[in-house]
C-alpha atoms as a PDB file:
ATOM      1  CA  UNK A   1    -135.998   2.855 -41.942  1.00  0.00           C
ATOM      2  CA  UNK A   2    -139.727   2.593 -41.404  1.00  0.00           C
ATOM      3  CA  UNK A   3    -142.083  -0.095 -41.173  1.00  0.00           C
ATOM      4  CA  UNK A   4    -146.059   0.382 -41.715  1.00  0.00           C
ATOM      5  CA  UNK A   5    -148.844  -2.380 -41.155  1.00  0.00           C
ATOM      6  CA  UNK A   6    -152.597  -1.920 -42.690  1.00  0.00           C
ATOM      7  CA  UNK A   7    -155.826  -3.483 -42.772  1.00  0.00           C
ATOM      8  CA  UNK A   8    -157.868  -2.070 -46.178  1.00  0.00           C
ATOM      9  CA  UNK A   9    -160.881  -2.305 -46.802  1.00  0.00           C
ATOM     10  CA  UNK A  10    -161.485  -5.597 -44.696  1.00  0.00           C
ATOM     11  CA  UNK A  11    -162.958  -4.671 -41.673  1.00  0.00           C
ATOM     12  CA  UNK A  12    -166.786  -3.751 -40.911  1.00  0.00           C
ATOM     13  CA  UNK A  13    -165.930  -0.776 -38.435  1.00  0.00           C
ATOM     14  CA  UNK A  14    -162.736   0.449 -40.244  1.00  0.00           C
ATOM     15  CA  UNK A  15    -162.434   1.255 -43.899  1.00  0.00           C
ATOM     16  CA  UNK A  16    -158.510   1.930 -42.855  1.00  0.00           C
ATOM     17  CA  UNK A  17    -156.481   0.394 -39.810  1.00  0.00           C
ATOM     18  CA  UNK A  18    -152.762   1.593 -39.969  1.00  0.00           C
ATOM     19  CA  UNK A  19    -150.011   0.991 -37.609  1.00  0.00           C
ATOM     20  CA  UNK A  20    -146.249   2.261 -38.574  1.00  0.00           C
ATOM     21  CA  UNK A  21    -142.923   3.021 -36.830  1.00  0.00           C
ATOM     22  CA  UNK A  22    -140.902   5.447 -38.177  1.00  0.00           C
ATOM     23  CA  UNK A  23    -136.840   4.580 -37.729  1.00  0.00           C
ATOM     24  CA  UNK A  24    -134.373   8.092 -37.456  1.00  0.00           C
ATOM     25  CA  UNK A  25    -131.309   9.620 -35.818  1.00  0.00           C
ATOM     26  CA  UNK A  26    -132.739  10.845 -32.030  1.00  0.00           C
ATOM     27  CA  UNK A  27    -131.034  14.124 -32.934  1.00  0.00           C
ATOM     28  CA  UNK A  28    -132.719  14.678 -36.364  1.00  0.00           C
ATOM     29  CA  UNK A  29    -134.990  17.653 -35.328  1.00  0.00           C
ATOM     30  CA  UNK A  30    -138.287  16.616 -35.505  1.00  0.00           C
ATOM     31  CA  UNK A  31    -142.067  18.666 -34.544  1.00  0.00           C
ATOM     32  CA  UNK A  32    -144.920  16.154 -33.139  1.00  0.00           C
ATOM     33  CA  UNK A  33    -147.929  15.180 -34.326  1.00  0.00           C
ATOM     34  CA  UNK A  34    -149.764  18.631 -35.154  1.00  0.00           C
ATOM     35  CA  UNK A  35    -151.918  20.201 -37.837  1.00  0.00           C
ATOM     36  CA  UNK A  36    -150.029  22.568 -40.126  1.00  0.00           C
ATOM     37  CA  UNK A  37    -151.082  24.349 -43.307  1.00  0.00           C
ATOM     38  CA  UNK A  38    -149.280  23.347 -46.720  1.00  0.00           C
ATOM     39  CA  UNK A  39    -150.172  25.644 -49.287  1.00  0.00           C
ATOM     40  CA  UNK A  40    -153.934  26.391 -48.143  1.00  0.00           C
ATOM     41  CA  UNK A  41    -154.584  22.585 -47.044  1.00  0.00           C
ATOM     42  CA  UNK A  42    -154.830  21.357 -43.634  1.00  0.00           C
ATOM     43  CA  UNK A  43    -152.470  18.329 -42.738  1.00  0.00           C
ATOM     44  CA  UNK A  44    -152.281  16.745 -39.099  1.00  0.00           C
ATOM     45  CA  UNK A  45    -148.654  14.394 -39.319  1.00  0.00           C
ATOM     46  CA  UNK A  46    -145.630  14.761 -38.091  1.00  0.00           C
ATOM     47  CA  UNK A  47    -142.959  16.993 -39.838  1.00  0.00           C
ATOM     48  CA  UNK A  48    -139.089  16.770 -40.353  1.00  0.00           C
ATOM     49  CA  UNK A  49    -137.706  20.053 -39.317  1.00  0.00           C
ATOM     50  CA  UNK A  50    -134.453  19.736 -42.031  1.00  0.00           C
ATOM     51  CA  UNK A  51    -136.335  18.790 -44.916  1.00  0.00           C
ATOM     52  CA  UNK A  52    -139.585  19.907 -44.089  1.00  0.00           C
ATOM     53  CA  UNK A  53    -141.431  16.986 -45.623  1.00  0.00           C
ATOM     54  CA  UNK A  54    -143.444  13.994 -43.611  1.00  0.00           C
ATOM     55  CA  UNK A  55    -143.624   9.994 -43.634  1.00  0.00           C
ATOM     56  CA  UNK A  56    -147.549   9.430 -42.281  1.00  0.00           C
ATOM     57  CA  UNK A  57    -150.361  12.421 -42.597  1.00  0.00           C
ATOM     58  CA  UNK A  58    -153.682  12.608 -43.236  1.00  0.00           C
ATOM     59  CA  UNK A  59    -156.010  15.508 -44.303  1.00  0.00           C
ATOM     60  CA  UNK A  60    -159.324  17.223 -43.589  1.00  0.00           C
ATOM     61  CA  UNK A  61    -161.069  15.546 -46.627  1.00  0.00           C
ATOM     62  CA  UNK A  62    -159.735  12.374 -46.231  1.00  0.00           C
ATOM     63  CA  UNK A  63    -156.548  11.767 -48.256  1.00  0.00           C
ATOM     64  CA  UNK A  64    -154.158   9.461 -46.493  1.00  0.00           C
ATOM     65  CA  UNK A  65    -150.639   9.131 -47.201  1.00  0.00           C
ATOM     66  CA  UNK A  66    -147.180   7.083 -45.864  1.00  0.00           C
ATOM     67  CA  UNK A  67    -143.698   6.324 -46.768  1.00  0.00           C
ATOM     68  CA  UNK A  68    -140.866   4.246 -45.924  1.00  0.00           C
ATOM     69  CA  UNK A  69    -137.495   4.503 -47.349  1.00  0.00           C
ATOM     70  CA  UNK A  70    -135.833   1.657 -49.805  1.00  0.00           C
ATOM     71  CA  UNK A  71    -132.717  -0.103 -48.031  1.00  0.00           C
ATOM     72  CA  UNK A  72    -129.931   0.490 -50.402  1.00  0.00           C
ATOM     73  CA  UNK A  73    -126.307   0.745 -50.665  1.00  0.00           C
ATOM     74  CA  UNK A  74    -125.907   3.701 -53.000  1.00  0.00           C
ATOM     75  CA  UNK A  75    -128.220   7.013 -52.601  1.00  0.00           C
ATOM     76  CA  UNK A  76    -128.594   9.977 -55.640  1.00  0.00           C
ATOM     77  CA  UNK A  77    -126.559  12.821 -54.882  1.00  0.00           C
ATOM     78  CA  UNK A  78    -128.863  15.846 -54.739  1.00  0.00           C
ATOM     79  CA  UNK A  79    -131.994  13.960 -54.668  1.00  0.00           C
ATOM     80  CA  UNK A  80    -135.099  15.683 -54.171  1.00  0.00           C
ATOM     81  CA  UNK A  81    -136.330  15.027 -50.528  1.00  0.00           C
ATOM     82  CA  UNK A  82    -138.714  11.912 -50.256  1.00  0.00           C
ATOM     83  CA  UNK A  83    -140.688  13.567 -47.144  1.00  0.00           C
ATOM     84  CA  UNK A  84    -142.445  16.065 -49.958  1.00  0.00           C
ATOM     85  CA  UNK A  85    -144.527  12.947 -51.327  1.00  0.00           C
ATOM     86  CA  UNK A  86    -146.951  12.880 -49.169  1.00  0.00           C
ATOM     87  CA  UNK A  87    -147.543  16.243 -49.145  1.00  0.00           C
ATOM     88  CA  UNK A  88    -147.337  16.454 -52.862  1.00  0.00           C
ATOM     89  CA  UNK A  89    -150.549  13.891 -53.322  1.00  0.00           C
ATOM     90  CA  UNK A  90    -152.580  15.182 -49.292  1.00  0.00           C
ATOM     91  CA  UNK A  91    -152.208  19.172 -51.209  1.00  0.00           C
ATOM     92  CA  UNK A  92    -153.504  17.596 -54.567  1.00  0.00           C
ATOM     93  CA  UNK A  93    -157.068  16.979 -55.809  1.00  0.00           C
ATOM     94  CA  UNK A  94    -155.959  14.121 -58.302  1.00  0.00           C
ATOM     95  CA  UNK A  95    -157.473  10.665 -57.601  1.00  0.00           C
ATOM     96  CA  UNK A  96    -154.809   8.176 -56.119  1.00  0.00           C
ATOM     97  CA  UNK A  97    -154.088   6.454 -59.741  1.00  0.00           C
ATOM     98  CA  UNK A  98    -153.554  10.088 -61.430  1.00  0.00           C
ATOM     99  CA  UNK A  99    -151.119  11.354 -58.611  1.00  0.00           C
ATOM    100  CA  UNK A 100    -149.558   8.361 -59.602  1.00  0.00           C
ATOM    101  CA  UNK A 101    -149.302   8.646 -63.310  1.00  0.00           C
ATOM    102  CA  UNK A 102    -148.270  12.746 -62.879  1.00  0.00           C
ATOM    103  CA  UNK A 103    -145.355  11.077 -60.526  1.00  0.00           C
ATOM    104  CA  UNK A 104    -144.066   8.874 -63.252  1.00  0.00           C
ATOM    105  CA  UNK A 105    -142.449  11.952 -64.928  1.00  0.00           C
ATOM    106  CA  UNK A 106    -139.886  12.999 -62.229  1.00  0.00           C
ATOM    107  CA  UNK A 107    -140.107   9.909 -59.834  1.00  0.00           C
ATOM    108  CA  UNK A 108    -136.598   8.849 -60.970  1.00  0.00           C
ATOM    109  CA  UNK A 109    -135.180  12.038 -58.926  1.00  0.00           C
ATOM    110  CA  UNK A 110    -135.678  10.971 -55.450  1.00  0.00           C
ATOM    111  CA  UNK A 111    -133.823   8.309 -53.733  1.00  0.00           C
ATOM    112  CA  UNK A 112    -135.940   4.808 -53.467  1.00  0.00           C
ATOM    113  CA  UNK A 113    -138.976   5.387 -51.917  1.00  0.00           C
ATOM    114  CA  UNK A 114    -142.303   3.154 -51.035  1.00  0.00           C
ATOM    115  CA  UNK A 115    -145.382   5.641 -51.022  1.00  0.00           C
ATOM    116  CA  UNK A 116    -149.240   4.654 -50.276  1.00  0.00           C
ATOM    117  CA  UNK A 117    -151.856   7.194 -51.305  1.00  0.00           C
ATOM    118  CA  UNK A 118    -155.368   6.624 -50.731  1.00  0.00           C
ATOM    119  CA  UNK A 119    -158.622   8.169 -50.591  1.00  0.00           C
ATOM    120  CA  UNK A 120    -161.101   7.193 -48.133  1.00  0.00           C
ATOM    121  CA  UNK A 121    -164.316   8.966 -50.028  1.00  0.00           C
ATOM    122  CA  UNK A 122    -163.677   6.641 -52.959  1.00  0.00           C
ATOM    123  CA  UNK A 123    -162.342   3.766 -51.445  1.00  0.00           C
ATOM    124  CA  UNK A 124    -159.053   4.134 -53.461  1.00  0.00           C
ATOM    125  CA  UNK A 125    -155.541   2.981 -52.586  1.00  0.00           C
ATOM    126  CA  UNK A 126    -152.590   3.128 -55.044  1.00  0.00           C
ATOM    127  CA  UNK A 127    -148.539   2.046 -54.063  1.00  0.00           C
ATOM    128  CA  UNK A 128    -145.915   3.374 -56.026  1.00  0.00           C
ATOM    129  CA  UNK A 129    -142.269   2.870 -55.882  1.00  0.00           C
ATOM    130  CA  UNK A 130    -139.338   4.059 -57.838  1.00  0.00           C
ATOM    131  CA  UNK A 131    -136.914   0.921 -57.303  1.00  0.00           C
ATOM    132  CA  UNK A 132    -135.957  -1.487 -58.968  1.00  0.00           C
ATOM    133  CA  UNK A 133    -133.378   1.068 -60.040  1.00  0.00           C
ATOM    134  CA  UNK A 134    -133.426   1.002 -64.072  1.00  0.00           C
ATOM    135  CA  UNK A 135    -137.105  -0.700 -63.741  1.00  0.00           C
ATOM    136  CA  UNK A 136    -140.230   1.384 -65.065  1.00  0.00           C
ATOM    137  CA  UNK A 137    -141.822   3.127 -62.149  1.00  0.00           C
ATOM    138  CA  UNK A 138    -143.874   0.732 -60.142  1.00  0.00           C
ATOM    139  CA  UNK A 139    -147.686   1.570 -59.463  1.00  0.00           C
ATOM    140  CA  UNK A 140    -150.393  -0.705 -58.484  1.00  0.00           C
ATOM    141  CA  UNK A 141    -154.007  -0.444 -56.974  1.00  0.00           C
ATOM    142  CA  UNK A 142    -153.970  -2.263 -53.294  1.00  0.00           C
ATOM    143  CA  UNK A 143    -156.436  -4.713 -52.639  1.00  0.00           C
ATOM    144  CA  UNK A 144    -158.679  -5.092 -49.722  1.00  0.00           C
ATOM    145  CA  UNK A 145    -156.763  -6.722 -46.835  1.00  0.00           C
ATOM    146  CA  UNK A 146    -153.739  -6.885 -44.670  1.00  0.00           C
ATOM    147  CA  UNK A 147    -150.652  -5.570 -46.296  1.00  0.00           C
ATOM    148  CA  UNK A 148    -147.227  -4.932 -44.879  1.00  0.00           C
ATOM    149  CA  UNK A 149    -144.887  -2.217 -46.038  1.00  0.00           C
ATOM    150  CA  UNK A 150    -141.389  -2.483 -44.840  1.00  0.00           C
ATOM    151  CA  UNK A 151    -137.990  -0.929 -46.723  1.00  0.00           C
ATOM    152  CA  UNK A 152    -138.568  -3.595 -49.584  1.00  0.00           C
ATOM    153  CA  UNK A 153    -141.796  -4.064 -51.810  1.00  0.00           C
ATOM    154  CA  UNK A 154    -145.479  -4.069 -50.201  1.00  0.00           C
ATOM    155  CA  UNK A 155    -145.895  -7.529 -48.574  1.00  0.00           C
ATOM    156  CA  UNK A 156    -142.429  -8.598 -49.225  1.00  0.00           C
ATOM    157  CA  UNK A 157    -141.692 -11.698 -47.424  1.00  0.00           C
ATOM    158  CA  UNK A 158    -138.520  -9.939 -44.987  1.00  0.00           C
ATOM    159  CA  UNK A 159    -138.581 -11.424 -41.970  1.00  0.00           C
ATOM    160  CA  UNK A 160    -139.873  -8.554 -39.594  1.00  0.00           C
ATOM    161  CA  UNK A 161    -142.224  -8.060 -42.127  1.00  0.00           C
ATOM    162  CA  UNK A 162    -143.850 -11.471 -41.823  1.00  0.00           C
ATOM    163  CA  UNK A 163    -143.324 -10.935 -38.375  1.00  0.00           C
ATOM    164  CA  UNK A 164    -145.500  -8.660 -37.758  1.00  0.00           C
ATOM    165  CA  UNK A 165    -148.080  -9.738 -40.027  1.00  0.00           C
ATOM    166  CA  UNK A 166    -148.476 -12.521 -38.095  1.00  0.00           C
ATOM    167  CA  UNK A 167    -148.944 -10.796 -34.869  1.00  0.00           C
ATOM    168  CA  UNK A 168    -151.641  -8.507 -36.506  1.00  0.00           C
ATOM    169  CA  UNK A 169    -153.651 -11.655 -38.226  1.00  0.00           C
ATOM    170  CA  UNK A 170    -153.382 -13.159 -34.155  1.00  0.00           C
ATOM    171  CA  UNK A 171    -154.396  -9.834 -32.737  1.00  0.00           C
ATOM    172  CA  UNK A 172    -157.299  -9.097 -35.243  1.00  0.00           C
ATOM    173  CA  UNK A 173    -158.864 -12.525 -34.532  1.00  0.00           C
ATOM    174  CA  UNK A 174    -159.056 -11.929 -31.080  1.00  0.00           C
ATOM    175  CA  UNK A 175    -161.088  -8.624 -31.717  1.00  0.00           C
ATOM    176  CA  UNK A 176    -163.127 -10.109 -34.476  1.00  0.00           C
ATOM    177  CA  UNK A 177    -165.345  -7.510 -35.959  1.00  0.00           C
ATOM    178  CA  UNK A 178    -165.408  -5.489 -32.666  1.00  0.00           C
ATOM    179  CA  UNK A 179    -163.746  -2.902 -32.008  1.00  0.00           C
ATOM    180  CA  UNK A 180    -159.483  -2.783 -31.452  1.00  0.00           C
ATOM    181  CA  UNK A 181    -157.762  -1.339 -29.061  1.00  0.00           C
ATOM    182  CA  UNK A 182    -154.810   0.934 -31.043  1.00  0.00           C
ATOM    183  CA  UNK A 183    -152.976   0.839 -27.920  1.00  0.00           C
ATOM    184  CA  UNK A 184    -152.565  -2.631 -27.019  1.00  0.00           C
ATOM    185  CA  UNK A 185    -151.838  -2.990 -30.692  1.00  0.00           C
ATOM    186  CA  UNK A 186    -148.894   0.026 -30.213  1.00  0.00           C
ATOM    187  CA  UNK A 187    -147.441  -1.448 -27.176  1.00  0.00           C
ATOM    188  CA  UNK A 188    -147.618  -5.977 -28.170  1.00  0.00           C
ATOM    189  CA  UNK A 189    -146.873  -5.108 -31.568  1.00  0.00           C
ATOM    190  CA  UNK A 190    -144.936  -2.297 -32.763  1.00  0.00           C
ATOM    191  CA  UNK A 191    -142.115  -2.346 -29.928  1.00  0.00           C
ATOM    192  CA  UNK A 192    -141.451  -5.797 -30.881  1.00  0.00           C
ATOM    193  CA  UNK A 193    -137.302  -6.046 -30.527  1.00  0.00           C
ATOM    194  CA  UNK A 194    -136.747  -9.442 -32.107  1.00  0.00           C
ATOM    195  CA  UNK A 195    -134.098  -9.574 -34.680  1.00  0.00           C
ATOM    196  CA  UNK A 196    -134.126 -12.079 -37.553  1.00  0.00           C
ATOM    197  CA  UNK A 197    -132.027 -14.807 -38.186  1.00  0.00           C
ATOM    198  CA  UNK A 198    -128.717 -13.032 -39.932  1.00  0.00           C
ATOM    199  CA  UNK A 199    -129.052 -15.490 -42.302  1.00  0.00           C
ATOM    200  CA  UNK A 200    -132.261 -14.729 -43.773  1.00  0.00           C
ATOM    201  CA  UNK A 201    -131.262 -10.834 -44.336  1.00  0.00           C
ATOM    202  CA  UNK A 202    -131.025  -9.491 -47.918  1.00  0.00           C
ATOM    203  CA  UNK A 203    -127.303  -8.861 -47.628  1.00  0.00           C
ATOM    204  CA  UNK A 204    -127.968  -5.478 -49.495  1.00  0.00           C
ATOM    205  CA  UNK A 205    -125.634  -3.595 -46.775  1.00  0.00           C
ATOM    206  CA  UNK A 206    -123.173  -4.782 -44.143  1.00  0.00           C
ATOM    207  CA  UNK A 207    -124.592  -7.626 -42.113  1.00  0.00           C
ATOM    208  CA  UNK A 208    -124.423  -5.840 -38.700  1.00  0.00           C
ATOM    209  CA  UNK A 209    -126.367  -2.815 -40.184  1.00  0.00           C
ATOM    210  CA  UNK A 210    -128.677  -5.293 -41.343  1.00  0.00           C
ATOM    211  CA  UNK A 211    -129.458  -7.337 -38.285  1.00  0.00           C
ATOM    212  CA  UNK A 212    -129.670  -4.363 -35.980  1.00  0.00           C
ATOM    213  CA  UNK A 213    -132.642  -2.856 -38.970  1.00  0.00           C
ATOM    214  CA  UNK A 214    -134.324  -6.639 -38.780  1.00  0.00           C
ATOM    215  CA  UNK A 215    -136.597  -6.107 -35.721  1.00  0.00           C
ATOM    216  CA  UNK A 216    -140.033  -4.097 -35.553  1.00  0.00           C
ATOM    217  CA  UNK A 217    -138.629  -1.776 -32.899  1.00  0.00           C
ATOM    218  CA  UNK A 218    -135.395  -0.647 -33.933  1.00  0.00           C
ATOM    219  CA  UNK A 219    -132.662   0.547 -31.593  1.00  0.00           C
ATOM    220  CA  UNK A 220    -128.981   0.789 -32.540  1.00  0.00           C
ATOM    221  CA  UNK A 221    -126.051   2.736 -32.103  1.00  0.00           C
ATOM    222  CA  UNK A 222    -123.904   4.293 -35.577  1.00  0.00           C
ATOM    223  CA  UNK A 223    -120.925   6.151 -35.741  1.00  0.00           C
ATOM    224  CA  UNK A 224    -123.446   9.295 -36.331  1.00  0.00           C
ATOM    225  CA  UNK A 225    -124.930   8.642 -33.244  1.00  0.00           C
ATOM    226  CA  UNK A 226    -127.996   6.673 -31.637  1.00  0.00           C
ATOM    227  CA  UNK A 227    -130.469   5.636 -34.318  1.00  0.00           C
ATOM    228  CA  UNK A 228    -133.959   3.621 -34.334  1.00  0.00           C
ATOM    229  CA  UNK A 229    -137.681   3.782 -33.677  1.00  0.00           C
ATOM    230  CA  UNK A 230    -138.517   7.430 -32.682  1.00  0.00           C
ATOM    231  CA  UNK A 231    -143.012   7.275 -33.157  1.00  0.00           C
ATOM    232  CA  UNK A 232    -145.525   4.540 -33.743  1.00  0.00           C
ATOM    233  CA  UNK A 233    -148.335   6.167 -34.861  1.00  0.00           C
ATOM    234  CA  UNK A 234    -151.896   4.119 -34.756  1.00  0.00           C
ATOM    235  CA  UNK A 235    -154.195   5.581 -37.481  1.00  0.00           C
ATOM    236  CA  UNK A 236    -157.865   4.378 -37.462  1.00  0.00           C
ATOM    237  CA  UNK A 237    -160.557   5.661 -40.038  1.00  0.00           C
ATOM    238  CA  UNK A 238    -164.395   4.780 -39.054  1.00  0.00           C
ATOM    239  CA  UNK A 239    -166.741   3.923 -41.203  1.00  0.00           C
ATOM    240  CA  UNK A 240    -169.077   7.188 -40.346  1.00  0.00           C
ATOM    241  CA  UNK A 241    -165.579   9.250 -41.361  1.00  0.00           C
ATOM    242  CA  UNK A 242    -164.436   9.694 -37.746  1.00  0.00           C
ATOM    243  CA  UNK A 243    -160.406   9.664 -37.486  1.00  0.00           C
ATOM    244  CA  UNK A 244    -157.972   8.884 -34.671  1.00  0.00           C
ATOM    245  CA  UNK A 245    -154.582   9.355 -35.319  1.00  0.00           C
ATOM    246  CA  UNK A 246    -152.525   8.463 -31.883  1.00  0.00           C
ATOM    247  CA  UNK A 247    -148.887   9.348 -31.516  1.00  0.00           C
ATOM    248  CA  UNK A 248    -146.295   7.959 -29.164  1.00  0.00           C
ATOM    249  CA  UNK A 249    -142.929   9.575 -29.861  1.00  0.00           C
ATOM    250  CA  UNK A 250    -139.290  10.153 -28.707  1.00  0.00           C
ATOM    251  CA  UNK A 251    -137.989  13.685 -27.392  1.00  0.00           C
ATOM    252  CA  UNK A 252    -135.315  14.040 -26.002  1.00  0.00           C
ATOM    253  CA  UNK A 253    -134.856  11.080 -24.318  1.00  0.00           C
ATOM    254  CA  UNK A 254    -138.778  10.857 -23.225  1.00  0.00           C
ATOM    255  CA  UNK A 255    -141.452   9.109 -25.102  1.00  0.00           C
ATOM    256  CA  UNK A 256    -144.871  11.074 -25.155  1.00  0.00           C
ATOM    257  CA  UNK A 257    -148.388  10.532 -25.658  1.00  0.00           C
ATOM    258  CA  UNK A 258    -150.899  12.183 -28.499  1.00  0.00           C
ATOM    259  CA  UNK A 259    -153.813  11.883 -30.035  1.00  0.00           C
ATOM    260  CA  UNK A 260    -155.846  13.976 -32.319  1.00  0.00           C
ATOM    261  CA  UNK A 261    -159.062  13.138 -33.431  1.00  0.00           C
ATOM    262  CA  UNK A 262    -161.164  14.678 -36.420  1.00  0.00           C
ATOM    263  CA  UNK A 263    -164.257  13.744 -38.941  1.00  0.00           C
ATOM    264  CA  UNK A 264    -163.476  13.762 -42.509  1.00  0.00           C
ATOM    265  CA  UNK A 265    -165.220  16.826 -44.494  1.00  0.00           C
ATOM    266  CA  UNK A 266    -167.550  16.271 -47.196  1.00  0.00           C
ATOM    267  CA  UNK A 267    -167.714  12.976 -46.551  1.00  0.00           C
ATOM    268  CA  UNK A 268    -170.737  11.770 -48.631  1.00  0.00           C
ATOM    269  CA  UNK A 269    -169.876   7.864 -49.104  1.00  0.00           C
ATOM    270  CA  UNK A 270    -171.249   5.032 -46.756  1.00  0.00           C
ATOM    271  CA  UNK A 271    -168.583   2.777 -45.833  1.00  0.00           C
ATOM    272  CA  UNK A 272    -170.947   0.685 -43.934  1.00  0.00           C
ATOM    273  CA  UNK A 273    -171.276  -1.912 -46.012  1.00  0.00           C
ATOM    274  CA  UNK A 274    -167.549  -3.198 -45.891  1.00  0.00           C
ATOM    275  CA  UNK A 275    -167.348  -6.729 -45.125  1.00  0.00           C
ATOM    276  CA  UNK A 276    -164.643  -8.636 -42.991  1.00  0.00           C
ATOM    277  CA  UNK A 277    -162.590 -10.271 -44.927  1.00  0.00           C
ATOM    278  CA  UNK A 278    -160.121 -12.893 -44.981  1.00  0.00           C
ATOM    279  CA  UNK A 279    -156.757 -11.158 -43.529  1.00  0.00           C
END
């Protein structure tokens, strides 16, 4: 399970601020933080070796996209890997709201997911999930702000959720409108190991499952083998159309260091009249 933090829209250096941790088995084989070519378009993200599909990548012209996973009991047999999402809308040319509406048709054939697509040239952020289960197919424009996206709805009030939300609102009012430092914010934030109070968890799945999922930083032990937080990747957008995308992931027992930086192509908008907003 995965949890993602982002500011929108509301800060005067940074049309996009994203912090997320993604949660998986150490032994699911996994490549680092690269670019790779998906059908003729450039991607930099990490990349599940089984599936072949991605929870956080960005592209050349400035498509953004992450995931997390739905916590639920039950999962579709045969459902269509989640990890191709991303890919699905960074490989498209469709705004945000029409990848969305084309998803509507076959969205029902994946397993519950939480997807953000955006587009930094028009300043346009859509999240779509397919759970509820029997529920129409959720899709809605994000706002400008801070937003949390955990295994529930965006800005759901779980506990690690609010957690963390908390921590970023603290953090981003000691930068102010300066500049942040992604690191500090990967190391005080995102490998934050306090658990919630068992009896504020959603009782969806067994309690110990549950309480060992309820911290930022996840680390537990399952009868398929060690489980938990395996990168926390810092993604940071400037207004002039510079990215940063920094890594820090588990291999084999060894956490590593990367960072890739880029400048959107074609950029043509000025983001440099975003104001700071309340977060």
């Amino acid at each position: 399970m995965c949890i993602a933090a982002f500011i929108w829209l509301a800060h005067p250096l940074y049309p996009l601020l994203l912090l997320q941790n993604r949660d998986e088995y150490y032994n699911r084989p996994t490549k680092a933080l690269a670019w790779w070519d998906v059908d003729g378009c450039e991607i930099l993200g990490g990349r599940d070796e089984v599936a072949g599909g991605t929870w956080l990548a960005c592209s050349r012209q400035g498509r953004v996209a992450f995931l997390t996973n739905v916590l639920e009991l039950h999962h579709l047999s045969g459902a269509k890997t989640r990890g191709d999402l991303p890919l699905l809308f960074l490989k498209n040319t469709k705004s945000p709201m029409e990848f969305a509406d084309q998803l509507l048709t076959n969205a029902h054939q994946y397993n519950g997911f939480n997807l953000i697509v955006a587009d930094i040239a028009t300043k346009s952020m859509v999240y779509i999930s397919n759970r509820p289960k029997g529920e129409p197919i959720h899709i809605q424009q994000v706002s400008p702000g801070l937003h949390v996206l955990s295994n529930a709805k965006l800005d759901s009030p779980i506990p690690k959720a609010l957690r963390l939300r908390k921590s970023i609102r603290q953090m981003m009012n000691k930068y102010g409108k300066n500049e942040v430092n992604v690191k500090e914010m990967i190391e005080k934030l995102m490998k934050d190991k306090v658990k919630a109070d068992k009896s504020k968890l959603p009782g969806i799945c067994a309690l110990d499952m549950e309480f060992n999922l309820s911290s930022i930083f996840v680390e537990m032990d399952t009868p398929q083998g060690l489980c938990g937080t395996r990168s926390t990747a810092a993604l940071t957008i400037r207004a002039s159309g510079e990215v940063s995308f920094c890594d820090k992931y588990l291999e084999k027992g060894v956490w590593f260091e990367k960072t890739i930086n880029y400048h959107i192509q074609n950029e043509t908008r000025d983001f440099s009249e975003v104001k700071l907003s309340m977060l």
